[in-house]
PDB file of N, CA and C in Angstrom:
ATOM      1  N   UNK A   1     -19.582 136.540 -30.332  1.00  0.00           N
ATOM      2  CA  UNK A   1     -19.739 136.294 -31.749  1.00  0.00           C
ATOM      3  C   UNK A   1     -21.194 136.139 -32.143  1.00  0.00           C
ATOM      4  N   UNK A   2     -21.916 135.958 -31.054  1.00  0.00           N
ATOM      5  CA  UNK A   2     -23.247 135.777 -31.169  1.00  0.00           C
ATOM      6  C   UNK A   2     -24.183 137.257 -31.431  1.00  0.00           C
ATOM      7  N   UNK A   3     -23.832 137.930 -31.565  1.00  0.00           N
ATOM      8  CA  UNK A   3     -24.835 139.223 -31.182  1.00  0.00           C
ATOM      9  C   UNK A   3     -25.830 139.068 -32.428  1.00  0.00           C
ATOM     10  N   UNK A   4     -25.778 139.117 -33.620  1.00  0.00           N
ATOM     11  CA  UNK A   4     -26.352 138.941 -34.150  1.00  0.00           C
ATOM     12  C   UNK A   4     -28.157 138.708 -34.271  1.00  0.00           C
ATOM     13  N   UNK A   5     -28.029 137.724 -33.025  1.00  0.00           N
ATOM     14  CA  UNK A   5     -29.438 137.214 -32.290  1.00  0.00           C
ATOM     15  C   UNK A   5     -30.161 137.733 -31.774  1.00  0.00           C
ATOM     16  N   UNK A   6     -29.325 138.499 -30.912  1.00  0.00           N
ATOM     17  CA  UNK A   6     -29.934 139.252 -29.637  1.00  0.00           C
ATOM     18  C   UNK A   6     -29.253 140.674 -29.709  1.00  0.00           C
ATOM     19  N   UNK A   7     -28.454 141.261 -29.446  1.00  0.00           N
ATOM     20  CA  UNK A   7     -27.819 142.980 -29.787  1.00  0.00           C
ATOM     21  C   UNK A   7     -27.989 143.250 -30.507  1.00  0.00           C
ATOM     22  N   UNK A   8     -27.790 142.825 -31.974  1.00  0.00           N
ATOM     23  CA  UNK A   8     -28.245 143.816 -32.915  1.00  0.00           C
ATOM     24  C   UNK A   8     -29.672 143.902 -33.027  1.00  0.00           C
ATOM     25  N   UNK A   9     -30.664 143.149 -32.970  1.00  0.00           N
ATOM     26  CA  UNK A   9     -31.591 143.224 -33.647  1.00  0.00           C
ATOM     27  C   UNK A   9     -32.152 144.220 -32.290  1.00  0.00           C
ATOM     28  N   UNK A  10     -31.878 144.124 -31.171  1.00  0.00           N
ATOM     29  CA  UNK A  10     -32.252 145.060 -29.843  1.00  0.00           C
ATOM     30  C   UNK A  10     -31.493 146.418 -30.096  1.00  0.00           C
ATOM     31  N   UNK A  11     -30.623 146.994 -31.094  1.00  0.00           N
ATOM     32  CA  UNK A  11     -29.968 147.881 -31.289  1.00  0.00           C
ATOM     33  C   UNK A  11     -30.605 148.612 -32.678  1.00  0.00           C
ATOM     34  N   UNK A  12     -31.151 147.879 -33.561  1.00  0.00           N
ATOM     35  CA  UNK A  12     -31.692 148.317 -34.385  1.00  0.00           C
ATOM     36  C   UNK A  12     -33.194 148.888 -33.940  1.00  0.00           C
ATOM     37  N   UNK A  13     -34.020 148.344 -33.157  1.00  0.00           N
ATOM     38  CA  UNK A  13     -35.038 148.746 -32.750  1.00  0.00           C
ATOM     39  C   UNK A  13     -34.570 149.808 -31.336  1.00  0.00           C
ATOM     40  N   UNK A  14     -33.494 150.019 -30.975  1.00  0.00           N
ATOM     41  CA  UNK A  14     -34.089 151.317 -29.692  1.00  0.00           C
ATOM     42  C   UNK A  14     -32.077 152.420 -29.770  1.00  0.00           C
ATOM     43  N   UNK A  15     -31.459 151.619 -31.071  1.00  0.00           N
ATOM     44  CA  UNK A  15     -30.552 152.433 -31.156  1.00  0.00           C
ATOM     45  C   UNK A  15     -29.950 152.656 -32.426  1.00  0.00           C
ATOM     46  N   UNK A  16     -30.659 153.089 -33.281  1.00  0.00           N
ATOM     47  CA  UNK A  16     -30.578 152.720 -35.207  1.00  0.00           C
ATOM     48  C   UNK A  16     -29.293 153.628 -35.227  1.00  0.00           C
ATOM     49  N   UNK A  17     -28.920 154.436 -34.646  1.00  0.00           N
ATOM     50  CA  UNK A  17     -27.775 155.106 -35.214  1.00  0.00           C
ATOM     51  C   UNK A  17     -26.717 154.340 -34.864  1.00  0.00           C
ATOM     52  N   UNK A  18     -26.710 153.473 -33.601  1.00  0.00           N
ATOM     53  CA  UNK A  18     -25.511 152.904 -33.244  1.00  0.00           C
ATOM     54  C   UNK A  18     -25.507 151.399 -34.104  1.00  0.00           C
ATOM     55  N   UNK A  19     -26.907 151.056 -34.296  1.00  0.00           N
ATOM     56  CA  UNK A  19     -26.488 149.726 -35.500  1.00  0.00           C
ATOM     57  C   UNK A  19     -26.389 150.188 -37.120  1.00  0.00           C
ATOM     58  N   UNK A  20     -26.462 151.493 -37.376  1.00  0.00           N
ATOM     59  CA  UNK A  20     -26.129 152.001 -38.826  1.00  0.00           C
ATOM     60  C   UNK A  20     -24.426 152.289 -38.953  1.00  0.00           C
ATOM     61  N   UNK A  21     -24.069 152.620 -37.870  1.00  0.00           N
ATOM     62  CA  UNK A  21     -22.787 152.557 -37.721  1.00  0.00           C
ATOM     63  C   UNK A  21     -22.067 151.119 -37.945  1.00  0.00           C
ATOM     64  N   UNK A  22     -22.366 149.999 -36.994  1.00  0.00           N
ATOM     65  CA  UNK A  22     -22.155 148.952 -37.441  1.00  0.00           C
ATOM     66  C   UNK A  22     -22.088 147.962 -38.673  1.00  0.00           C
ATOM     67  N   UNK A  23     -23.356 148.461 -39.055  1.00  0.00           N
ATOM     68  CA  UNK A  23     -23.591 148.141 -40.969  1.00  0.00           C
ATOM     69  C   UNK A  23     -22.066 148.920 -41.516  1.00  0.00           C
ATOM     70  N   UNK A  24     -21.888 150.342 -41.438  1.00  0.00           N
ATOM     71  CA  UNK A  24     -20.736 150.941 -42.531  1.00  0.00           C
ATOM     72  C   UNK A  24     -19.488 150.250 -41.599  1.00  0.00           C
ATOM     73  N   UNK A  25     -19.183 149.903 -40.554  1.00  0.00           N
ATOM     74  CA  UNK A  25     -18.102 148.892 -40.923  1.00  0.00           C
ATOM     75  C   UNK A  25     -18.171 147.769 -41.162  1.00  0.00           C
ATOM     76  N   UNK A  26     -18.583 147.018 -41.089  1.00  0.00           N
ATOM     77  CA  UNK A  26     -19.034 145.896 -42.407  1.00  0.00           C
ATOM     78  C   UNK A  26     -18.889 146.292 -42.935  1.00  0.00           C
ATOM     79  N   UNK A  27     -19.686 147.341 -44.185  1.00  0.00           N
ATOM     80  CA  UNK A  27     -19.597 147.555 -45.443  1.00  0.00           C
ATOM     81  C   UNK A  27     -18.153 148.184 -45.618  1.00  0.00           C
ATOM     82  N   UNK A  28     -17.274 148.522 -44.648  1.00  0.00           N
ATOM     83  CA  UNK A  28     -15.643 149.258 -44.591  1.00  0.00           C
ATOM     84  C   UNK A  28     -15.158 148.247 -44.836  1.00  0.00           C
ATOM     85  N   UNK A  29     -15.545 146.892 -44.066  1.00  0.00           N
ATOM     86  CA  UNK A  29     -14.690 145.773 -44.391  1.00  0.00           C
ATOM     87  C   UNK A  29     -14.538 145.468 -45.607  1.00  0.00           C
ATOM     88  N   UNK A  30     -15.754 145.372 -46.138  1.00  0.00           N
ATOM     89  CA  UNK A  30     -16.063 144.974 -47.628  1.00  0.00           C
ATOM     90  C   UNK A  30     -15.577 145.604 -48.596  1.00  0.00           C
ATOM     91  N   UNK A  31     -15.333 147.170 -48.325  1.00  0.00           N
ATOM     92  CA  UNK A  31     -14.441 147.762 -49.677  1.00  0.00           C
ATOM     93  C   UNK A  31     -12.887 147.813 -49.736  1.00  0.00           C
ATOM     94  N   UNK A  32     -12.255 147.136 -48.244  1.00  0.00           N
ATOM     95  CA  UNK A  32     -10.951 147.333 -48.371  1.00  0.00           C
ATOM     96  C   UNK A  32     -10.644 146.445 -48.270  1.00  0.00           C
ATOM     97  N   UNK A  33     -11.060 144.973 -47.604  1.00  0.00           N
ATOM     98  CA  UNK A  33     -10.844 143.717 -47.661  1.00  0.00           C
ATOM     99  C   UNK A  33     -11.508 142.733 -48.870  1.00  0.00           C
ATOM    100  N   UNK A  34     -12.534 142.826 -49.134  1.00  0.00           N
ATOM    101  CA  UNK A  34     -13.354 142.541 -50.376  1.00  0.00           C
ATOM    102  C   UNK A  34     -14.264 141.305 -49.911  1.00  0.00           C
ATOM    103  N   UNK A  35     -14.558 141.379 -48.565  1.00  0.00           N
ATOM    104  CA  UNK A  35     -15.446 140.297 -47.594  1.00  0.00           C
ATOM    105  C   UNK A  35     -16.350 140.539 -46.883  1.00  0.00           C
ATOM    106  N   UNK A  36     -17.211 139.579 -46.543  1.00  0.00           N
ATOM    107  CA  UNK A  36     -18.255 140.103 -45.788  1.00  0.00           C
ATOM    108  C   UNK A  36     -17.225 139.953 -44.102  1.00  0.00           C
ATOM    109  N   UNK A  37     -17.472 140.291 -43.380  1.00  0.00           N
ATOM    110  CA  UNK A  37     -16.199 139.341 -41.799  1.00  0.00           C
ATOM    111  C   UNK A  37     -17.005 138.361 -41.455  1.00  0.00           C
ATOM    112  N   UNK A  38     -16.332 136.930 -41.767  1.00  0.00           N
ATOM    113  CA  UNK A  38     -16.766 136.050 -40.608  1.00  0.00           C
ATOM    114  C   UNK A  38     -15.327 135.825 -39.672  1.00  0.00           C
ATOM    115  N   UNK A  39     -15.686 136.700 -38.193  1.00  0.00           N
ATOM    116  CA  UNK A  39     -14.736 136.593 -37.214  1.00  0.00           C
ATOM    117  C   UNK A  39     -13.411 137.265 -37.557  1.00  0.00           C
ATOM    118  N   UNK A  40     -12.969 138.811 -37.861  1.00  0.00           N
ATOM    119  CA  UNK A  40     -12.025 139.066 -38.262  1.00  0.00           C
ATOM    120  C   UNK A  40     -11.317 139.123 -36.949  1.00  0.00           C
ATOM    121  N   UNK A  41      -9.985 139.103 -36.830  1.00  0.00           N
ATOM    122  CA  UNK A  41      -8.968 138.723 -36.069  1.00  0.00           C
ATOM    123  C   UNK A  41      -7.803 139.675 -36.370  1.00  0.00           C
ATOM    124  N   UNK A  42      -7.557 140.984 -35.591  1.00  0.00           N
ATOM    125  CA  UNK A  42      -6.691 141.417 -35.652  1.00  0.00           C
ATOM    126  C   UNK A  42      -5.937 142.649 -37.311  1.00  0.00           C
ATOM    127  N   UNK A  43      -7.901 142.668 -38.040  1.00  0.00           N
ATOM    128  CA  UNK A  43      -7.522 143.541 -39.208  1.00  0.00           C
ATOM    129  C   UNK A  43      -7.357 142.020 -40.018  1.00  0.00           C
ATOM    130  N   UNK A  44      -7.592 140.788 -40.173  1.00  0.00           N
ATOM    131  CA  UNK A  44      -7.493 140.003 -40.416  1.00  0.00           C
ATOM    132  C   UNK A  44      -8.864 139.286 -41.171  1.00  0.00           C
ATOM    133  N   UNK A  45      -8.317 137.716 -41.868  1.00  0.00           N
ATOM    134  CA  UNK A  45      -9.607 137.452 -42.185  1.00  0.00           C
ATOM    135  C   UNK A  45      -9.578 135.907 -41.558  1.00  0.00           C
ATOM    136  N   UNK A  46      -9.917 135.380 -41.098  1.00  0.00           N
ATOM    137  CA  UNK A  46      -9.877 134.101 -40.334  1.00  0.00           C
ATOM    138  C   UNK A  46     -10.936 133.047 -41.337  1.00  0.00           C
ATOM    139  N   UNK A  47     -11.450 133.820 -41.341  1.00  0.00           N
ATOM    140  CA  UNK A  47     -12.777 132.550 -42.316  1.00  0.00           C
ATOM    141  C   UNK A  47     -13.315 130.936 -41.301  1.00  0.00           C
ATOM    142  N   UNK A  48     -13.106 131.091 -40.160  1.00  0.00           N
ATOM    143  CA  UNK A  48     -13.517 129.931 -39.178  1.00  0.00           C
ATOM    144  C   UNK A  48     -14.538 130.266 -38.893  1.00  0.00           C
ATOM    145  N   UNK A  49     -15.691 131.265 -38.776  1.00  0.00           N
ATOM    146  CA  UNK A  49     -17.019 131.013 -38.325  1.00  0.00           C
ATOM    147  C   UNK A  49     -17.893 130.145 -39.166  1.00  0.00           C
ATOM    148  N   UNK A  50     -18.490 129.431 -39.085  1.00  0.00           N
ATOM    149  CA  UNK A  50     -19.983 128.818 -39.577  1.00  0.00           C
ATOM    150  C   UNK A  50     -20.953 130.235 -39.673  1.00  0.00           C
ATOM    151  N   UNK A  51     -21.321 129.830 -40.781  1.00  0.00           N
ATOM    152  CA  UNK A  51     -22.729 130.870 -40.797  1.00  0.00           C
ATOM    153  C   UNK A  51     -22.138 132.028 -41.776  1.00  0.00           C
ATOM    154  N   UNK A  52     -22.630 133.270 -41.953  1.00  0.00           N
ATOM    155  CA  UNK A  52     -22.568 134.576 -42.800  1.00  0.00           C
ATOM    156  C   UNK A  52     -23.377 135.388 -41.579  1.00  0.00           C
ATOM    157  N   UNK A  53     -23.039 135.921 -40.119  1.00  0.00           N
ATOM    158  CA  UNK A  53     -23.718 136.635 -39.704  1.00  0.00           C
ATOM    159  C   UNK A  53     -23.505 137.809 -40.115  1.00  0.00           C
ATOM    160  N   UNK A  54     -22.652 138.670 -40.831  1.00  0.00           N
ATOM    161  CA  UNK A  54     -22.562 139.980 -41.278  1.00  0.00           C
ATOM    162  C   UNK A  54     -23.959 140.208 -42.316  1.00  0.00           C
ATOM    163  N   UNK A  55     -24.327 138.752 -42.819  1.00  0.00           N
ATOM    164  CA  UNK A  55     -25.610 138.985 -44.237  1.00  0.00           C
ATOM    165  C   UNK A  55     -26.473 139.479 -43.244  1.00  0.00           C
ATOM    166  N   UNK A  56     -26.918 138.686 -42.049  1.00  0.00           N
ATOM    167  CA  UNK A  56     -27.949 138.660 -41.327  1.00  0.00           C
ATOM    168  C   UNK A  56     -28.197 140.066 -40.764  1.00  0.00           C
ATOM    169  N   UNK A  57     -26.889 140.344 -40.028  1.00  0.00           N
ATOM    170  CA  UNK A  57     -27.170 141.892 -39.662  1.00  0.00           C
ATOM    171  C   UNK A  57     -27.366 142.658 -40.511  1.00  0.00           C
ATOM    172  N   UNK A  58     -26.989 143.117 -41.635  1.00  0.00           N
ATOM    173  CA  UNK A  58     -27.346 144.068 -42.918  1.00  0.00           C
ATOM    174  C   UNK A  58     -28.897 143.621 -43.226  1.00  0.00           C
ATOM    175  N   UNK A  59     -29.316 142.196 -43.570  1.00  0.00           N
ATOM    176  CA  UNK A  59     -30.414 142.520 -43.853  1.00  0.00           C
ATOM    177  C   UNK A  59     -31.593 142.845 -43.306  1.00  0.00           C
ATOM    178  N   UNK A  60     -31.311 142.162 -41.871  1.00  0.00           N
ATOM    179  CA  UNK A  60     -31.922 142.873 -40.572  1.00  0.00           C
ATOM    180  C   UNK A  60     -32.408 144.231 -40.559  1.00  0.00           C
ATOM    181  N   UNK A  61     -31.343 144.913 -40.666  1.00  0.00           N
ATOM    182  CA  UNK A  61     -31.569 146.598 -40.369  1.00  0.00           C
ATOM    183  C   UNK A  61     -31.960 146.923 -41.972  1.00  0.00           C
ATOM    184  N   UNK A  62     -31.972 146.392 -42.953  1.00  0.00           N
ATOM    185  CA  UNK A  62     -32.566 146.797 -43.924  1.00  0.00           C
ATOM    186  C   UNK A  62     -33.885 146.614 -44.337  1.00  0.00           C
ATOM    187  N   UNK A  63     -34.614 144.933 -43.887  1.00  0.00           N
ATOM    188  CA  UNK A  63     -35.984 144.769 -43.603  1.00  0.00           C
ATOM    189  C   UNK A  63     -36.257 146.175 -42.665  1.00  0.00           C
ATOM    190  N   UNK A  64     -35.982 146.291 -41.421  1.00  0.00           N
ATOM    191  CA  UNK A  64     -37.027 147.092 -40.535  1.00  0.00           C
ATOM    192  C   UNK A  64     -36.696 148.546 -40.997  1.00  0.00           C
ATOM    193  N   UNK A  65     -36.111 149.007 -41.995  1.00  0.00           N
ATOM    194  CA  UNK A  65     -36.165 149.386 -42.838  1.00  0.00           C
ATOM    195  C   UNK A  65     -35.432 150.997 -41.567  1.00  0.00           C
ATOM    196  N   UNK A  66     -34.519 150.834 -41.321  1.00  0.00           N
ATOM    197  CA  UNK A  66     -33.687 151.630 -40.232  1.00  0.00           C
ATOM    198  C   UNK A  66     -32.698 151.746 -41.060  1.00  0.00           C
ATOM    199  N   UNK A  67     -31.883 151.684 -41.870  1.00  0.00           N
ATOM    200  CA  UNK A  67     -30.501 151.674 -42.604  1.00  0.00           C
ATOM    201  C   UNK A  67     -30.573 153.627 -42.770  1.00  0.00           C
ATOM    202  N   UNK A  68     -29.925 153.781 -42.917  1.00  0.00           N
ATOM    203  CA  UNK A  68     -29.882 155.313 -43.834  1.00  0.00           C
ATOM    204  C   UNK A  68     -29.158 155.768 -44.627  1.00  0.00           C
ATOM    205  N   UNK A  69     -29.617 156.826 -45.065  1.00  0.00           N
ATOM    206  CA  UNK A  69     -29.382 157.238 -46.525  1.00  0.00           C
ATOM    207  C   UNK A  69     -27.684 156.865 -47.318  1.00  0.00           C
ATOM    208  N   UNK A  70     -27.068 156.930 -45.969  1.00  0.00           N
ATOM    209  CA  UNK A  70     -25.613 156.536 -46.764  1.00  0.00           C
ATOM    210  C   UNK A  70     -25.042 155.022 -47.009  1.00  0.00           C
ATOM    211  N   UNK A  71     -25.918 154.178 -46.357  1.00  0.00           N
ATOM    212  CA  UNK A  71     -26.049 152.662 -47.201  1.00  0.00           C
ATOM    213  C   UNK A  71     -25.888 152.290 -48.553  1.00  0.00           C
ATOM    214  N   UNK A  72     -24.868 152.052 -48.710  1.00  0.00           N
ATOM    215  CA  UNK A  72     -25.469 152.105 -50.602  1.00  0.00           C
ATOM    216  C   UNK A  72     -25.480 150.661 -50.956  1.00  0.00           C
ATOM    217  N   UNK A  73     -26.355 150.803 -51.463  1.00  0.00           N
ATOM    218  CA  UNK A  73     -27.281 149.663 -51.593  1.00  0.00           C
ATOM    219  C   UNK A  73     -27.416 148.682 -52.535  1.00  0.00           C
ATOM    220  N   UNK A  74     -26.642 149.014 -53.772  1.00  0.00           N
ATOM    221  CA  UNK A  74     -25.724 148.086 -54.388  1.00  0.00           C
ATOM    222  C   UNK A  74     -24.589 147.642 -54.126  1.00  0.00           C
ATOM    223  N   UNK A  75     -23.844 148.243 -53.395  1.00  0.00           N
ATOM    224  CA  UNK A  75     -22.525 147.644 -52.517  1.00  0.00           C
ATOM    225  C   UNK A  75     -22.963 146.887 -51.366  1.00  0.00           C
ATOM    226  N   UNK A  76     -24.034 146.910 -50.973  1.00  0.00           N
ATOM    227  CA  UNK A  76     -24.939 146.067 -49.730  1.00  0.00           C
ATOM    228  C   UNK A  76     -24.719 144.355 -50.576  1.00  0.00           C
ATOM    229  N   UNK A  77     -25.853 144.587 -52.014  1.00  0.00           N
ATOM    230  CA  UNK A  77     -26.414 143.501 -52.221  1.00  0.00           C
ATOM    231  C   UNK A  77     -24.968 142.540 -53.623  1.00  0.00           C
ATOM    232  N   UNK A  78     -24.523 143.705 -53.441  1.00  0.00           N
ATOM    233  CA  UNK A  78     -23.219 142.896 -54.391  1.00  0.00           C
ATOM    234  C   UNK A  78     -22.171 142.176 -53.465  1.00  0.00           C
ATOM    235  N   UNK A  79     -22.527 142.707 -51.965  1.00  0.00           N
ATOM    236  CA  UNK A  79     -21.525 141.650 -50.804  1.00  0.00           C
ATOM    237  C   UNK A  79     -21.976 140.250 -50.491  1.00  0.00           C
ATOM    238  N   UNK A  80     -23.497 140.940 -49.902  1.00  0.00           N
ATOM    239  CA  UNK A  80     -24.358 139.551 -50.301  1.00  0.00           C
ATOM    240  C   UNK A  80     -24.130 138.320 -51.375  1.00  0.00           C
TER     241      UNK A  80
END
């Protein structure tokens, strides 16, 4: 549950396609569930994590400025 810390931000710097992928499901979550995931469970929404790490990873890869073109970027900051 931790990656956040350490994988993504090591995935955004030496594997941007495999953490841009990650961003659009998040953002998949977000248009069919209407959430950011903290800890989804089974297609589920649990809501037991502490924290918003889904914000962190999106904005992560959007500072180092790796996201691409199919991010959309008002559906980013309207999940936020």
């Amino acid at each position: 549950w931790d990656i956040f810390r350490t994988q993504v931000p090591f995935l955004i710097l030496h594997d941007a396609k495999r953490a841009n992928d990650i961003a659009h499901s998040i953002m998949l979550i977000v248009e069919q569930g209407g959430y950011l995931p903290k800890w989804p469970l089974a297609n589920g929404h649990t809501n037991c994590m502490i924290g918003s790490h889904a914000d962190i990873i999106l904005s992560d890869l959007i500072m180092k400025r790796e996201h691409d073109s199919h991010l959309n970027m008002t559906q980013v900051l309207e999940a936020l």
